[in-house]
Protein backbone atom coordinates (compact mmCIF):
# COMPACT_ATOMS: atom_id res chain seq x y z
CA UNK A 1 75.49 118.39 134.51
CA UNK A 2 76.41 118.36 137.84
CA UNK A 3 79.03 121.30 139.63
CA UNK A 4 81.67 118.13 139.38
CA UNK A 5 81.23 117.74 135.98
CA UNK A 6 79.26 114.55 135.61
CA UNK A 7 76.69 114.22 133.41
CA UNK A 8 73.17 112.22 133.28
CA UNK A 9 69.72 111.87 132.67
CA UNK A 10 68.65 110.43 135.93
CA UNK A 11 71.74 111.51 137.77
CA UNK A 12 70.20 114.08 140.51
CA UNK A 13 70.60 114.43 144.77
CA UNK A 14 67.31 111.83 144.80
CA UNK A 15 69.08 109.43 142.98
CA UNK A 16 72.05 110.04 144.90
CA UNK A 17 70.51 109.66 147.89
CA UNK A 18 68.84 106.43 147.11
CA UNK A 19 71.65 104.71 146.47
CA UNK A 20 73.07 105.63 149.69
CA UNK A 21 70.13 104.53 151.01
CA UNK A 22 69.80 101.58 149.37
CA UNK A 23 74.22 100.61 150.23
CA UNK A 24 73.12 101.22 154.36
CA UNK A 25 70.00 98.83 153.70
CA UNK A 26 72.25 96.48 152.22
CA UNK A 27 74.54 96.32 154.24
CA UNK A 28 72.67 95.72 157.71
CA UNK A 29 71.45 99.22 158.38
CA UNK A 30 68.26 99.46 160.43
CA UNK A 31 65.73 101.26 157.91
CA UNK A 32 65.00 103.34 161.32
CA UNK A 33 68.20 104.71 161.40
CA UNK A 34 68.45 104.99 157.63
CA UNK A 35 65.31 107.22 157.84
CA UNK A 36 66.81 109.18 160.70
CA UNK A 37 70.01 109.89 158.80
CA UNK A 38 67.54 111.16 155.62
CA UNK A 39 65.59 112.79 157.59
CA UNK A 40 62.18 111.52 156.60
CA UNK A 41 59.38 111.98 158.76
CA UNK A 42 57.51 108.96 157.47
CA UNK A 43 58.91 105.29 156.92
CA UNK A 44 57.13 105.19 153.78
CA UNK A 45 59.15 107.73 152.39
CA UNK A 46 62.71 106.04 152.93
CA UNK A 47 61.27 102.90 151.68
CA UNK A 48 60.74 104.68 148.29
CA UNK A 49 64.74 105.34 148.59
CA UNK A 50 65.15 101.56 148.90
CA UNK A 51 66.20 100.24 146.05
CA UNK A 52 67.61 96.74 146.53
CA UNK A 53 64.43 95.36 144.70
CA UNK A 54 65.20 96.94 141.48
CA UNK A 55 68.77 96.60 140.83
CA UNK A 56 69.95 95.31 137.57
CA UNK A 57 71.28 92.23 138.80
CA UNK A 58 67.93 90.97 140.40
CA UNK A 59 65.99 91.94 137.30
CA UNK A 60 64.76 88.45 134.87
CA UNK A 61 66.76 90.16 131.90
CA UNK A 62 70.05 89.22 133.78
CA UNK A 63 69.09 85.79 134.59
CA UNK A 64 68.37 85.05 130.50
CA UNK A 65 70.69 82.38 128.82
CA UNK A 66 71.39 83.43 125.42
């Protein structure tokens, strides 16, 4: 649980932080910058952060006619 009282198995600052990562990214923010504002010292490591390739939406489950 976290000090504001929300609870979650893969709720955590890493997760938090990718999805702020991943909002910037989506919304026009040079991965530069983004990587600045983490504070990575490697590219690499911000691009883990990015997650716009595995949301939900995107994934083959969502696109399934039932």
């Amino acid at each position: 649980m976290t000090p504001l009282g929300i609870k979650g198995d893969n709720l955590g600052p890493h997760s938090l932080r990718a999805t702020a990562a991943t909002c910037a990214l989506e919304n026009q923010a040079d991965i530069a910058k983004v990587q600045e504002w983490l504070g990575h010292a490697n590219i690499n490591t911000t691009r883990v952060y990015d997650r716009r390739e595995t949301r939900a939406p995107d994934s083959p489950t969502f696109k399934v006619a039932y």
